[in-house]
N, C-alpha and C. Protein backbone atom coordinates (compact mmCIF):
# COMPACT_ATOMS: atom_id res chain seq x y z
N UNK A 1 -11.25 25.75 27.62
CA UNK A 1 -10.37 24.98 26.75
C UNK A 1 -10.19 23.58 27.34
N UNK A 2 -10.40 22.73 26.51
CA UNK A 2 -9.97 21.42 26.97
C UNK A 2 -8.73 20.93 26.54
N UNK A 3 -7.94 20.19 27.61
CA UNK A 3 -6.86 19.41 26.96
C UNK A 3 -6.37 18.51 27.55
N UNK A 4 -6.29 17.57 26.83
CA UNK A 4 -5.81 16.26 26.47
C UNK A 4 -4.53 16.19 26.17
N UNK A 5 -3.88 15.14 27.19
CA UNK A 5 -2.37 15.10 27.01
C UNK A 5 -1.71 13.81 27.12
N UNK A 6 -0.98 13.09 26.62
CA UNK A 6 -0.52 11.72 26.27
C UNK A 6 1.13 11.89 26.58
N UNK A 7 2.03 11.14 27.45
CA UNK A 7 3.09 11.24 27.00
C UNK A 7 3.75 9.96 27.03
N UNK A 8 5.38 9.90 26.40
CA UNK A 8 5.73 8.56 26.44
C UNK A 8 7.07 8.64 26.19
N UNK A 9 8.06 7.99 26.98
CA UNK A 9 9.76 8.09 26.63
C UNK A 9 10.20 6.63 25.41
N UNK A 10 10.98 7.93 24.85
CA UNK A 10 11.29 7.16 23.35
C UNK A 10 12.75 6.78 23.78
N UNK A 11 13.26 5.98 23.36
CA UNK A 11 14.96 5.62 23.50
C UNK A 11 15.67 6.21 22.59
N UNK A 12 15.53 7.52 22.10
CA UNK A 12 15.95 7.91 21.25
C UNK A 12 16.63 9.50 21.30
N UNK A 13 17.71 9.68 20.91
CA UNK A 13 18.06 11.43 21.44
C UNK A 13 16.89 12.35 21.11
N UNK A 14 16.88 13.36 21.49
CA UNK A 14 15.87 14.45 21.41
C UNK A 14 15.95 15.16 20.37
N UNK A 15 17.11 15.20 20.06
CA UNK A 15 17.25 15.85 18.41
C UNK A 15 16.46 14.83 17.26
N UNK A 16 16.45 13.58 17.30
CA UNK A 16 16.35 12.40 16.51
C UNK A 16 15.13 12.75 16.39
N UNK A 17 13.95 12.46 17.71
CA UNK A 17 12.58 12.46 18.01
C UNK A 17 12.03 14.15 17.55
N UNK A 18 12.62 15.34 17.41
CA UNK A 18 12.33 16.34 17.09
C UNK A 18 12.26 16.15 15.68
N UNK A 19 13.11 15.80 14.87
CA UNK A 19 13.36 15.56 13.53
C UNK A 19 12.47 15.62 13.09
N UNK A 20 11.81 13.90 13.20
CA UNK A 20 10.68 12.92 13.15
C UNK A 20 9.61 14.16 13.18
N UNK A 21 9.41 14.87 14.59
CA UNK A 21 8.12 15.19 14.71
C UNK A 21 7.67 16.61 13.66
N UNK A 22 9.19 17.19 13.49
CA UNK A 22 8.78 18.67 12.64
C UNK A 22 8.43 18.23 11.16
N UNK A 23 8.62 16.72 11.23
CA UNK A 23 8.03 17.03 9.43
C UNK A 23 6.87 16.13 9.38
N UNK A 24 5.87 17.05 8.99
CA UNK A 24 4.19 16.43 9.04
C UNK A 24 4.31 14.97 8.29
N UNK A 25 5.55 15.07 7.23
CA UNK A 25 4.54 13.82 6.61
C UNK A 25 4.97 12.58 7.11
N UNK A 26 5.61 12.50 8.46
CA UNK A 26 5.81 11.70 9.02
C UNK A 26 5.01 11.23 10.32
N UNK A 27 3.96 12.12 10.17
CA UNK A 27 2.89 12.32 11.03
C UNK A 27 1.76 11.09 11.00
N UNK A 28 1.86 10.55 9.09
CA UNK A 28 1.07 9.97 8.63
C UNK A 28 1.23 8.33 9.57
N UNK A 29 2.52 8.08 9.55
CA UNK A 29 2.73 6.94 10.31
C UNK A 29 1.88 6.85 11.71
N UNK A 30 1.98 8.25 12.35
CA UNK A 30 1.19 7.74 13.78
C UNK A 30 -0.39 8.13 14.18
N UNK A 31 -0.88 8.18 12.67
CA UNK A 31 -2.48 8.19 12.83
C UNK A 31 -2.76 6.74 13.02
N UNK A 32 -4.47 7.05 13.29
CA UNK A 32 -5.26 5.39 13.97
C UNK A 32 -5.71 5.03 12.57
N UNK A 33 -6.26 3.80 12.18
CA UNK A 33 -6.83 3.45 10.83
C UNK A 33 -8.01 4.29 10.31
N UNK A 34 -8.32 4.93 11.37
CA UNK A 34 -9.77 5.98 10.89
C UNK A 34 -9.69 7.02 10.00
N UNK A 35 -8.26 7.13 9.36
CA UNK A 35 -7.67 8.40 8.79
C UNK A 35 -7.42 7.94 7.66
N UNK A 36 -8.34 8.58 6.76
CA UNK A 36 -7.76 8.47 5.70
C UNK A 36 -7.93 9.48 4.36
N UNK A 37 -7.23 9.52 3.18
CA UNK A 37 -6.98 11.14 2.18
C UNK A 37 -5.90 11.62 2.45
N UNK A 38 -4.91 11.01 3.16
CA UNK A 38 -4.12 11.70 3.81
C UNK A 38 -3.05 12.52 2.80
N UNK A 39 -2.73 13.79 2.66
CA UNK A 39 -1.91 14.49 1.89
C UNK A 39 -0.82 15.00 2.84
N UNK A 40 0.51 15.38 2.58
CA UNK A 40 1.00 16.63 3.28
C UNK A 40 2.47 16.73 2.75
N UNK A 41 2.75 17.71 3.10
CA UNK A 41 4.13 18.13 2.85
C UNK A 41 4.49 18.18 4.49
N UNK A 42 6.44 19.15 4.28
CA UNK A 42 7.08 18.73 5.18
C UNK A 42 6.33 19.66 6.73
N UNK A 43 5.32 21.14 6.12
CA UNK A 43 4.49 21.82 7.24
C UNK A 43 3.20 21.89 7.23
N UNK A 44 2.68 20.98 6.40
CA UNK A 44 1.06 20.91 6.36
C UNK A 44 0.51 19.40 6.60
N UNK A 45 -0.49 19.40 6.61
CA UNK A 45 -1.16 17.65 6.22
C UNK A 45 -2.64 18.29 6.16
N UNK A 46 -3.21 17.18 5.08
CA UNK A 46 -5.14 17.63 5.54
C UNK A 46 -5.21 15.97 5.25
N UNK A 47 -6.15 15.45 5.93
CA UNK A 47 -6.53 14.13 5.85
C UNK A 47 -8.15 14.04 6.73
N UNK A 48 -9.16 13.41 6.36
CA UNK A 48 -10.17 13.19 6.79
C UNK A 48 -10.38 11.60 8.15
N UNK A 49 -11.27 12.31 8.39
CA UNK A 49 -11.19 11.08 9.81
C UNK A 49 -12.66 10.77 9.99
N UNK A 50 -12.90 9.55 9.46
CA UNK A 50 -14.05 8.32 8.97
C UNK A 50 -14.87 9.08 10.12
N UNK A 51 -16.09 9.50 9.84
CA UNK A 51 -17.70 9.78 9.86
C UNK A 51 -17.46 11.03 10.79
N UNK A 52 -16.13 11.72 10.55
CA UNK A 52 -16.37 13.27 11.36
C UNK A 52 -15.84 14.05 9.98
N UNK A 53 -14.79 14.28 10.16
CA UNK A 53 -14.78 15.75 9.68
C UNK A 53 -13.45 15.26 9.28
N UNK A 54 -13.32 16.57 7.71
CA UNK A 54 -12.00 16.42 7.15
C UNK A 54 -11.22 17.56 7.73
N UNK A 55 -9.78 17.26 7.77
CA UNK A 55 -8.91 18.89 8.62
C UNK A 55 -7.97 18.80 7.96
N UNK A 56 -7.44 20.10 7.68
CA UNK A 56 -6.24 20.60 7.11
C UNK A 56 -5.01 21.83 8.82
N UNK A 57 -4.11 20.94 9.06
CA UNK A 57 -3.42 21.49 9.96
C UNK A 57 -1.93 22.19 9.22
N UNK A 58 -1.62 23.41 9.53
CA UNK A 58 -0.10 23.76 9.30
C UNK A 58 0.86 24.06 10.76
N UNK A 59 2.09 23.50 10.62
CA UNK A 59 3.00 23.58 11.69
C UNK A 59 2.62 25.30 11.71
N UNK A 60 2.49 25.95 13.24
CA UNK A 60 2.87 27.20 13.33
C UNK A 60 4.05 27.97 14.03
N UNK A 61 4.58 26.56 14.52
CA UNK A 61 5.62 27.11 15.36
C UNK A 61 6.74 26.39 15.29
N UNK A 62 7.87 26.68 15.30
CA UNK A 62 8.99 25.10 15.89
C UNK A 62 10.37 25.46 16.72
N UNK A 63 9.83 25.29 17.94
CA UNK A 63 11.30 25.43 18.39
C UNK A 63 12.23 24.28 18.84
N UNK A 64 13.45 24.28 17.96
CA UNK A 64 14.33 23.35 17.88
C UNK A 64 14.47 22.63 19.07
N UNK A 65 14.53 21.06 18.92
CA UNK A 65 14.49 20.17 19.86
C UNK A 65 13.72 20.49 20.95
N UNK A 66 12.96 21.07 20.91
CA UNK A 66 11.62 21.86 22.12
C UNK A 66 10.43 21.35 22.15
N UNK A 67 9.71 22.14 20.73
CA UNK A 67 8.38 22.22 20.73
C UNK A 67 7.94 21.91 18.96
N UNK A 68 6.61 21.28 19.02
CA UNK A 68 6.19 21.84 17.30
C UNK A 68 4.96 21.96 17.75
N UNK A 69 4.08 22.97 17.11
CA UNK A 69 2.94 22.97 17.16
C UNK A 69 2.54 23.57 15.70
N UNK A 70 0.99 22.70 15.56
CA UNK A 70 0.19 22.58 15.04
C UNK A 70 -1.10 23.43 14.91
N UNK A 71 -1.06 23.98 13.70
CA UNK A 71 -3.12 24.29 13.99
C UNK A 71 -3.83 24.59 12.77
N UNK A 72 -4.76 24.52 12.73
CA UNK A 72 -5.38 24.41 11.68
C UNK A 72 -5.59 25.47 10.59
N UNK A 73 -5.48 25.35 9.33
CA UNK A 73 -5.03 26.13 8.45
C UNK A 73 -6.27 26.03 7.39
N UNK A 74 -7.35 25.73 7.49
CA UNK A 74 -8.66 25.82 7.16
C UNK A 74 -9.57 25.87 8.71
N UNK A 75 -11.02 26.56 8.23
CA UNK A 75 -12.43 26.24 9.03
C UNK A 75 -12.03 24.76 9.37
N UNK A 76 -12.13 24.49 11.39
CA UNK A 76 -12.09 23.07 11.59
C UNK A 76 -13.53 23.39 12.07
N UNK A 77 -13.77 22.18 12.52
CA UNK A 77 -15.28 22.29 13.62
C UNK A 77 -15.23 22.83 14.75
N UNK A 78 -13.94 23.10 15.50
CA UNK A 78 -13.58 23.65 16.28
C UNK A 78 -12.16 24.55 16.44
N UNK A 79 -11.74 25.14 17.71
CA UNK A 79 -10.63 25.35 17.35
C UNK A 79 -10.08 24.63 18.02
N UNK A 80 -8.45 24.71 17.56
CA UNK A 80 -7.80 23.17 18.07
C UNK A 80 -5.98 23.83 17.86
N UNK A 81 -5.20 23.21 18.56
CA UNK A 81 -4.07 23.01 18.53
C UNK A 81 -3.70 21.81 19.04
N UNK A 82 -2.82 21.60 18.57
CA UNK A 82 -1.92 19.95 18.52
C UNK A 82 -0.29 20.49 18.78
N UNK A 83 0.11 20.37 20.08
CA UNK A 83 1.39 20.35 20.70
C UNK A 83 2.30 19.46 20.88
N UNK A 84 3.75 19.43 20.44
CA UNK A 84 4.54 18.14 20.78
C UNK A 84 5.42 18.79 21.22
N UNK A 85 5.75 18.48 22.65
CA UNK A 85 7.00 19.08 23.14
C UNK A 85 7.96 17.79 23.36
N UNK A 86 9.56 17.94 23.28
CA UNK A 86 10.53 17.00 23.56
C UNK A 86 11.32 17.22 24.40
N UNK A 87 11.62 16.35 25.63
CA UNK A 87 12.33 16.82 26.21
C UNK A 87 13.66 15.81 26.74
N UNK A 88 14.76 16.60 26.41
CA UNK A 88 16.05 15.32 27.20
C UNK A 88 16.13 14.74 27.88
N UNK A 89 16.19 13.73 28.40
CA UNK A 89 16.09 13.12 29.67
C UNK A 89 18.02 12.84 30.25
N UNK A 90 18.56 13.26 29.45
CA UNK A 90 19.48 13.63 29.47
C UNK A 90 20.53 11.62 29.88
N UNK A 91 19.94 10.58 29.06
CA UNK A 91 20.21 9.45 29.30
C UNK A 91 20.22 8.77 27.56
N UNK A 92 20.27 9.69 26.76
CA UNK A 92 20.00 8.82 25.39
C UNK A 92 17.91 9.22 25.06
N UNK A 93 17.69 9.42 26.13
CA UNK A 93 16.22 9.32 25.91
C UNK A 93 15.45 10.61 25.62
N UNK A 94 14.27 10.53 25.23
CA UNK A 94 13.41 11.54 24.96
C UNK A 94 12.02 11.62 25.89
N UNK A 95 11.86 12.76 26.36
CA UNK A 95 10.22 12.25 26.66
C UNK A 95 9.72 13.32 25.47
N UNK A 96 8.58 12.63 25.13
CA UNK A 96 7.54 12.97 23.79
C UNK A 96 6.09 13.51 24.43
N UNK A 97 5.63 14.58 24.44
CA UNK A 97 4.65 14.68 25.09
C UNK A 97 3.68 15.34 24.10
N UNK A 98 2.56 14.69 23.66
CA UNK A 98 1.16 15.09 23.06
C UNK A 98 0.29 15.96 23.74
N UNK A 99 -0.04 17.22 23.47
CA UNK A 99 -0.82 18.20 24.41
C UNK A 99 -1.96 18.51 22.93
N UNK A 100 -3.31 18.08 22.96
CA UNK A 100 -4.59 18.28 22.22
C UNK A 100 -4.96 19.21 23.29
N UNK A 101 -5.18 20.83 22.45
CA UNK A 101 -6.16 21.64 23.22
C UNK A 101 -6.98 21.88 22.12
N UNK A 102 -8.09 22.09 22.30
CA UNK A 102 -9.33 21.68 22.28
C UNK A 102 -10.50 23.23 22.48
N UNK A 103 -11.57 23.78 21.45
CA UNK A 103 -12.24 24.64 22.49
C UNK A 103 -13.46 23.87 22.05
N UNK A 104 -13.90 22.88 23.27
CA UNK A 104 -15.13 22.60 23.28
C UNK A 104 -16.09 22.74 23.70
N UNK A 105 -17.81 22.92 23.36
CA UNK A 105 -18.69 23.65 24.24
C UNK A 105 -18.97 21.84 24.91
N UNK A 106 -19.67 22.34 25.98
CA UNK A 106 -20.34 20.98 26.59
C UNK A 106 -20.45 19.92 25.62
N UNK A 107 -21.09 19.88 24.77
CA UNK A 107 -21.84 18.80 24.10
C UNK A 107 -20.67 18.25 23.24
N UNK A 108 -20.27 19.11 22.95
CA UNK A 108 -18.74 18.57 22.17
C UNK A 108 -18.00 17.75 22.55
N UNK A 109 -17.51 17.95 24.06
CA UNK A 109 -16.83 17.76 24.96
C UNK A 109 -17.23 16.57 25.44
N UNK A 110 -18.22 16.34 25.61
CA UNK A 110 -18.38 14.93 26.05
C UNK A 110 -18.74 13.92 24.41
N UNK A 111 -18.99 14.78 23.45
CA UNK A 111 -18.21 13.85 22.60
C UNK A 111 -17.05 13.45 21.99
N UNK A 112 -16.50 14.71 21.85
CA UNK A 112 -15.07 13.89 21.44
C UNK A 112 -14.41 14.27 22.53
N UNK A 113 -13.89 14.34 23.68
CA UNK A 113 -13.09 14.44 24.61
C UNK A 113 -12.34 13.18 24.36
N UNK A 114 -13.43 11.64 24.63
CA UNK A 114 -12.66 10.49 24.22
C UNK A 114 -12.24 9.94 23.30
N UNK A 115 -12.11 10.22 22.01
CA UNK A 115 -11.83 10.12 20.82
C UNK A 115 -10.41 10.79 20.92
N UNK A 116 -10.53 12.06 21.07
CA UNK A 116 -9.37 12.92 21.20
C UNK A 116 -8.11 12.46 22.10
N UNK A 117 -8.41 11.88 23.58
CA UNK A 117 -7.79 10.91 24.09
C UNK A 117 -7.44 9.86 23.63
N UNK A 118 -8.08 9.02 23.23
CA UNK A 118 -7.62 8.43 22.05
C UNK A 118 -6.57 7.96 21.12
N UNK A 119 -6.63 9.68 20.05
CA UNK A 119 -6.00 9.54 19.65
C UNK A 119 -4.74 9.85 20.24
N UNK A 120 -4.42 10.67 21.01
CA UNK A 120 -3.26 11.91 21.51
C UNK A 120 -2.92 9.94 22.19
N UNK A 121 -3.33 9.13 22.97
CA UNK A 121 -2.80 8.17 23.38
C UNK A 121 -1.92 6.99 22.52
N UNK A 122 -2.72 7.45 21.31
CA UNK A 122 -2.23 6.16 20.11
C UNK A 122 -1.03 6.62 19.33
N UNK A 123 -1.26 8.23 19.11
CA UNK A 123 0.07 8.68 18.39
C UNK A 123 1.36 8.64 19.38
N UNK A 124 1.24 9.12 20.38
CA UNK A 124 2.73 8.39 21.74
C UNK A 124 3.41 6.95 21.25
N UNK A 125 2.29 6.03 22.02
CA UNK A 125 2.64 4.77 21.34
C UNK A 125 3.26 4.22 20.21
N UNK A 126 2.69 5.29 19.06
CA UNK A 126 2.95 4.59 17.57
C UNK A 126 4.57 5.32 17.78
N UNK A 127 4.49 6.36 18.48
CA UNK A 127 5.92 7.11 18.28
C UNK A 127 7.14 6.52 18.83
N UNK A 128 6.66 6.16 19.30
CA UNK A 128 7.55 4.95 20.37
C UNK A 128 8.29 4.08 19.87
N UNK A 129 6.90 3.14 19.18
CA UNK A 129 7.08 2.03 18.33
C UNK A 129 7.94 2.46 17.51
N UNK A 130 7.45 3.47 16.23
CA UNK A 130 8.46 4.06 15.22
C UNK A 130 9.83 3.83 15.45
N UNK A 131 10.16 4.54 16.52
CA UNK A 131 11.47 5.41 17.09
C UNK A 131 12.08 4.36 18.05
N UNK A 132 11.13 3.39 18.26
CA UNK A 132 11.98 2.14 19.34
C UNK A 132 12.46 2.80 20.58
């Protein structure tokens, strides 16, 4: 299993930043420009991502101000989960942490490993930004 992990402190309570993260279609804000079709409600999204592959993900889990995770709710190319855990910093702040696991064979792996980094790096950031 590979995984890829991004994190980043938001100035924002942990309840606030949980909010944000349990409802997919707010998800749409912290994709890269490569995404696009994008559909979803408040536990799904499917959106395609320019010259790979289209994915349909459903929340499978959520524990309050904790955790949300993600996984795919059609055939992906692989298997995959998408983790956001939150945690208090107990100052007003949040840490936001992006965990992409990944089952890639070799060849995979050295292709999208960096892509996947990537993204898991850009959605932090954008979350940031969002959430100030």
């Amino acid at each position: 299993m590979t995984i890829i992990e991004s994190a980043v402190e938001v100035n924002k309570p942990v309840n606030e930043v949980y909010a944000f993260l349990s409802n997919m279609n707010n998800h749409q804000q912290l994709m890269p420009e490569n995404i696009y079709n994008w559909e979803s409600t408040e536990d799904d999204a499917r959106f395609t991502i320019q010259n790979m592959a289209k994915l349909a993900l459903k929340i499978s889990n959520r524990i309050e101000n904790k955790e949300i995770i993600a996984i795919p709710s059609e055939k992906a190319p692989f298997d995959l989960e998408l983790k956001w855990t939150v945690e208090d910093n107990g100052n007003g702040t949040t840490t936001a942490k992006h965990i992409i696991s990944a089952d890639l064979n070799m060849m995979m792996k050295m292709l999208a490993s960096g892509p996947l980094q990537k993204l898991a790096d850009h959605q932090t950031e954008k979350l940031k930004e969002i959430l100030g």
